[in-house]
Protein backbone atom coordinates (compact mmCIF):
# COMPACT_ATOMS: atom_id res chain seq x y z
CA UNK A 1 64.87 125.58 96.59
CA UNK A 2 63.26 122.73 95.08
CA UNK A 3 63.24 118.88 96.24
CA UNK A 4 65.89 118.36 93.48
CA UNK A 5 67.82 121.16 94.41
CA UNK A 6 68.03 120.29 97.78
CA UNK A 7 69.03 116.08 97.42
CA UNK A 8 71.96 117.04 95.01
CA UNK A 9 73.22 119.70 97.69
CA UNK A 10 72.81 117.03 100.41
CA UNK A 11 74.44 114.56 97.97
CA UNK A 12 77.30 116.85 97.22
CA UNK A 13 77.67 117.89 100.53
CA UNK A 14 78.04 114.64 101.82
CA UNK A 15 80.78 113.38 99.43
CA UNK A 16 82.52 116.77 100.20
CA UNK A 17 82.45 115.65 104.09
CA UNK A 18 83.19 112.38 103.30
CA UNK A 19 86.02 112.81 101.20
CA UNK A 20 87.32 115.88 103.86
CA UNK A 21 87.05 112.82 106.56
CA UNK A 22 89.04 110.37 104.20
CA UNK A 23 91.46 113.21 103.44
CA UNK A 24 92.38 113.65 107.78
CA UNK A 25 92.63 110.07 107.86
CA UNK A 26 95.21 109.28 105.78
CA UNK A 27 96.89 112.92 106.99
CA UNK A 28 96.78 111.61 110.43
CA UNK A 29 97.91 107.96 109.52
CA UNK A 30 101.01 109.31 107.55
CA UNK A 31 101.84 112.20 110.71
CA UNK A 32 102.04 108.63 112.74
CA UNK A 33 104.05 106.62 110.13
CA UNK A 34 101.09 104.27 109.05
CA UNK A 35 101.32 105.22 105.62
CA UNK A 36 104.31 106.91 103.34
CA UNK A 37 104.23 110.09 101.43
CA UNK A 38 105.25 109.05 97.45
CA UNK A 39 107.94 111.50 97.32
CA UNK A 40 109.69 108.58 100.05
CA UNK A 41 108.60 105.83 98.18
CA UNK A 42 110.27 106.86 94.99
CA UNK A 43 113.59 107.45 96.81
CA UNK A 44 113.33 104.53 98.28
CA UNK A 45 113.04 103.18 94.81
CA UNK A 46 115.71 105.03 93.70
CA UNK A 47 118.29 103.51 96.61
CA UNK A 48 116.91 100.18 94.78
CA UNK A 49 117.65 101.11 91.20
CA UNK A 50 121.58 102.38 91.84
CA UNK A 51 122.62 99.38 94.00
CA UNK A 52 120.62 97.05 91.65
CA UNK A 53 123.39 98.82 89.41
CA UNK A 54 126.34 98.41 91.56
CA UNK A 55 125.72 95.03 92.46
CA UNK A 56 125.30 93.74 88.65
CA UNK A 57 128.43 95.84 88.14
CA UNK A 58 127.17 98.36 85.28
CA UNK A 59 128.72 101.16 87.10
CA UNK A 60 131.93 101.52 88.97
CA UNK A 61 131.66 101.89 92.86
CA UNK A 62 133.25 105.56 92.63
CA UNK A 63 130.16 106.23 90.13
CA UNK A 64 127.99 104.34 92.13
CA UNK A 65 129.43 106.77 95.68
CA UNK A 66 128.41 110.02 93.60
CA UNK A 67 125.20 108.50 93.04
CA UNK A 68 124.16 107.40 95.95
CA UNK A 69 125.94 110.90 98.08
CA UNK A 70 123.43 112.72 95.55
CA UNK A 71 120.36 110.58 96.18
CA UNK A 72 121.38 111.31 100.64
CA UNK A 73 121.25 115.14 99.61
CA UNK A 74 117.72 115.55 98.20
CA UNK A 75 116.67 113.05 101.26
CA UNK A 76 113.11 114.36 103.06
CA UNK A 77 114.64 113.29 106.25
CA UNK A 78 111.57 114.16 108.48
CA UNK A 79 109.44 111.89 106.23
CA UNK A 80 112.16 109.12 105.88
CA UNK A 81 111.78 109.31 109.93
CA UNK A 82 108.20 108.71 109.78
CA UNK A 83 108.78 105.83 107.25
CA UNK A 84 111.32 104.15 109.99
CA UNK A 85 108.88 104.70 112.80
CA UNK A 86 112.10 105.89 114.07
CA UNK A 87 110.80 107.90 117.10
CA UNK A 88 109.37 104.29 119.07
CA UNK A 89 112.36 102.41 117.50
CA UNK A 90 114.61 104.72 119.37
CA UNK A 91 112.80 104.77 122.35
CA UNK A 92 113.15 101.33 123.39
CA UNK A 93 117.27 100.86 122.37
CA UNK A 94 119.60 99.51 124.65
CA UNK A 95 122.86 101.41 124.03
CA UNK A 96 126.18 99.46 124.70
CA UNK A 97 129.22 100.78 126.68
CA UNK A 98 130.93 100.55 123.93
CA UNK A 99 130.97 101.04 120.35
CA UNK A 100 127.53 101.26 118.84
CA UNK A 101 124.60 99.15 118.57
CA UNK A 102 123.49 98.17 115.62
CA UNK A 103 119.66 97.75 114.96
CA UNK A 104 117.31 96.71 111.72
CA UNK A 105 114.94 99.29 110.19
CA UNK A 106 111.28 98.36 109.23
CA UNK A 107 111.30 99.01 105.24
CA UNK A 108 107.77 97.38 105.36
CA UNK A 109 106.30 100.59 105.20
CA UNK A 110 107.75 101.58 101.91
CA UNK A 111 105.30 101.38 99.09
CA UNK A 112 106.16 99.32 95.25
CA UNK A 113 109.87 98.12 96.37
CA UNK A 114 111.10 95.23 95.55
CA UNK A 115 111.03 92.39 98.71
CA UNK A 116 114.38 91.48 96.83
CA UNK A 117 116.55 93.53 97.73
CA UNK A 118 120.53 93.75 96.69
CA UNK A 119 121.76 96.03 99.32
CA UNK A 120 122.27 95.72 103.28
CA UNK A 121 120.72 98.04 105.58
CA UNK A 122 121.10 99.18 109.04
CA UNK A 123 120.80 101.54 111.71
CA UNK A 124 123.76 102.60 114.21
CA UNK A 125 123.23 103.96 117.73
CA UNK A 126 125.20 105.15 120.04
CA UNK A 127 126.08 107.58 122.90
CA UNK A 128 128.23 110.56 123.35
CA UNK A 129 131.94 109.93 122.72
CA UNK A 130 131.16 106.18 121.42
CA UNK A 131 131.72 105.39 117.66
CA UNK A 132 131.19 103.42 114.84
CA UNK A 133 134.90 102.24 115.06
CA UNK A 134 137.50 102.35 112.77
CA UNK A 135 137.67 100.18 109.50
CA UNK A 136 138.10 99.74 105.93
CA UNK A 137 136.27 97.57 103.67
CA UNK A 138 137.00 94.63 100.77
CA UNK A 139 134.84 94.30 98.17
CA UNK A 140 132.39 96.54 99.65
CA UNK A 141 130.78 99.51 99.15
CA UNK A 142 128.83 101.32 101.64
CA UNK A 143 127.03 104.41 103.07
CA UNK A 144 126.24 106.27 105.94
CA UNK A 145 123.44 109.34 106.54
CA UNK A 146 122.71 110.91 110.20
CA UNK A 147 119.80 110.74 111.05
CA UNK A 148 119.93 112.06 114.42
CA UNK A 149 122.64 114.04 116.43
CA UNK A 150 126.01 115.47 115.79
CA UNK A 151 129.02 113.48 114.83
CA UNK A 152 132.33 113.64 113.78
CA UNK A 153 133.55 111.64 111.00
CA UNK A 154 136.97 110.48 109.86
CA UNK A 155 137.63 109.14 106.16
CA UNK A 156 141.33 108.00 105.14
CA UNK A 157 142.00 106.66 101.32
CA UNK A 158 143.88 103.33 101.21
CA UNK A 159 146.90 103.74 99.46
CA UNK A 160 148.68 100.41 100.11
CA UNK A 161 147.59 97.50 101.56
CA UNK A 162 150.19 95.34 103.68
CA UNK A 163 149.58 92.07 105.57
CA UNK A 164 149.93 93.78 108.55
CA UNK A 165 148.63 97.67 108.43
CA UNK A 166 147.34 99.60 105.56
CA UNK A 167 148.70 103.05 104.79
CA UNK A 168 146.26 104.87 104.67
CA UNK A 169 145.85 108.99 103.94
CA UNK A 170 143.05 111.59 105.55
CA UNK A 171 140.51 113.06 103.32
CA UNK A 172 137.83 113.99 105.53
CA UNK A 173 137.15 115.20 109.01
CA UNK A 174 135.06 116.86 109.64
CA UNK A 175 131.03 117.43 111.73
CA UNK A 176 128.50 115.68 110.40
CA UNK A 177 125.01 116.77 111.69
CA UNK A 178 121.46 115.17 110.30
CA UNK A 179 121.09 114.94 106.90
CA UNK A 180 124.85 114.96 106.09
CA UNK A 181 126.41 111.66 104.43
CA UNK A 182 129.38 110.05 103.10
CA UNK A 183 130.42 106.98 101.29
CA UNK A 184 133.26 104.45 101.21
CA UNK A 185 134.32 102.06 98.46
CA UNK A 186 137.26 100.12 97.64
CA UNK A 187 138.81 103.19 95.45
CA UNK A 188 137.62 105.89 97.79
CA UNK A 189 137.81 107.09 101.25
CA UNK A 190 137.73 103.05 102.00
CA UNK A 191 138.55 103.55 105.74
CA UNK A 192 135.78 105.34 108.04
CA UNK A 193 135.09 106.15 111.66
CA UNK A 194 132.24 108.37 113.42
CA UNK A 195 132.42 109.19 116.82
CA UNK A 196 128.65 110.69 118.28
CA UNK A 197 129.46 114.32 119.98
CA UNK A 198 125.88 114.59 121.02
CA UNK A 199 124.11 112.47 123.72
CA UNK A 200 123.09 110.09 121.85
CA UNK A 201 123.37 109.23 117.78
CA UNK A 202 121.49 107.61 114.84
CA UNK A 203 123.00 106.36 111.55
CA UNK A 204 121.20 104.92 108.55
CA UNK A 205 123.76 102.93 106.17
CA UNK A 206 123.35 100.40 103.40
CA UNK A 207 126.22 98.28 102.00
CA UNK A 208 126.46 96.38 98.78
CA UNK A 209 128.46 93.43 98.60
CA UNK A 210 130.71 91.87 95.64
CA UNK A 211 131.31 95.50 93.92
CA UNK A 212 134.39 94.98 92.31
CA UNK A 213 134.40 92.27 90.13
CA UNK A 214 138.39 92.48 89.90
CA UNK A 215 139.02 92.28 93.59
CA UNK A 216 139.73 88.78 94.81
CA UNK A 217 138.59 89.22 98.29
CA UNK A 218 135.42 88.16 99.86
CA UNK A 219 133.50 91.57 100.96
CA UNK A 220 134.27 91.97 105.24
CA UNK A 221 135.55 94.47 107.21
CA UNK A 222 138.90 95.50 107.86
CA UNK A 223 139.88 96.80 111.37
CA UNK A 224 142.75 99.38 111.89
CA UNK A 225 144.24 101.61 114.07
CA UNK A 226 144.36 105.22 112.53
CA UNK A 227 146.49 106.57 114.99
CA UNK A 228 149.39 104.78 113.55
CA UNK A 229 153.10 105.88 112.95
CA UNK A 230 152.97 108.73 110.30
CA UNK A 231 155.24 108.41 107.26
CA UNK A 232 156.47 110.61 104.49
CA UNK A 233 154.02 111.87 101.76
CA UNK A 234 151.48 112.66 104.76
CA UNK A 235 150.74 109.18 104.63
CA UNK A 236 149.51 106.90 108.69
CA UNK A 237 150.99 103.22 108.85
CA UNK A 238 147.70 102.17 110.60
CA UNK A 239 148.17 98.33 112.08
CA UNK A 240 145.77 95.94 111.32
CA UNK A 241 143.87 94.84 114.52
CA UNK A 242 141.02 92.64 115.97
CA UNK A 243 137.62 94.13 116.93
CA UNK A 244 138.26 93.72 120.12
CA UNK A 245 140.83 95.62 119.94
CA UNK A 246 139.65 98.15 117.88
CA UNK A 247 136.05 98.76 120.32
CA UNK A 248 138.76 98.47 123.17
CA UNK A 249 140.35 101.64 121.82
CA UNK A 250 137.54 103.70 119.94
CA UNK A 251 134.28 102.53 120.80
């Protein structure tokens, strides 16, 4: 082999270690959360583009529901983990009695989205047999994806709204387990409630506010009782009630 020959295979072979050792370190970074796989950063982007739409009102929130119960499906949940740096978040929560805690996920991880953001975002924890407690929404629409445990979730349409108690009538229930999702908006299954039937439970939901340019009301919760007086047409009189009340009785 001559002197040539053997500089351009030491040259070769040393950008071919080099780039092997660059290759592990970024592996090893993104196994640990330190960096995010692209296919997470464009759904990430994507969450950004349909509430950008929902909250400029270009789509209606039952269009904006299907959209965003789509983009929850094709979810690569063990990356979207990673992304969260949900394993030490976890770790160090303080779960409540009652009801469930809520707690802020790190989105500073995500690569190209905006620092603007239109849409609300949260994660809920909680033990076995506590629950995100029963509500409906104004002006609001929101939605939920488990991220860990089981659950079992509760939606009710709002059929009528009284100053006193909605009536309200079921449309889901039903276990939810990772990965699954659901939605709520002002026109569809507006009233929600999970209750964690594992030892402990994770949530991820956004909310947008403002969705429905026709609706008077400023965006807020709405706290009811579920277990109301049932009426004809299948139909639950669910009182109104305080939080209190509500985390007294559910959470």
């Amino acid at each position: 082999m001559s002197d040539l020959t053997r500089r351009e295979f030491a040259r070769n072979s040393l950008q071919s270690l080099t780039a092997l050792a660059l290759f592990e370190g970024l592996f090893a970074n993104r196994l640990f959360g330190a960096d995010v796989a692209p296919i997470v950063d464009s759904w990430f982007k994507e969450l950004d583009t349909i509430t950008r739409e929902i909250h400029d009102h270009k789509v209606k929130d039952v269009e904006f529901q299907k959209a965003l119960e789509g983009l929850y499906s094709r979810v690569d949940l063990p990356a979207l983990l990673k992304t969260l740096d949900f394993e030490r978040m976890a770790a160090g929560v303080n779960f409540p009695a009652k009801g469930a805690k809520s707690l802020a996920p790190d989105f500073t991880r995500v690569g190209g989205l905006s620092s603007n953001l239109v849409f609300g975002r949260q994660i809920f924890a909680m033990t076995k047999g506590r629950s995100v407690i029963p509500h409906g929404h104004d002006n609001m629409s929101t939605g939920f994806l488990i991220l860990k445990g089981d659950f079992q979730g509760r939606h009710y349409d709002r059929i009528e709204d009284n100053q006193d108690h909605y009536l309200i009538r079921p449309t889901i229930d039903r276990k939810f387990a990772p990965g699954d999702a659901s939605s709520i908006s002002d026109h569809k299954d507006n009233v929600h409630w999970f209750t964690a039937a594992s030892d402990v439970g994770f949530i991820f939901n956004i909310h947008v506010n403002d969705t429905d340019p026709t609706n008077p009301k400023s965006p807020g919760r709405v706290y009811v009782d579920p277990m109301g007086e049932k009426v004809a047409g299948g139909l639950i009189k669910a009182p109104k009630i305080t939080y209190g009340k509500a985390n007294q009785l559910y959470g």
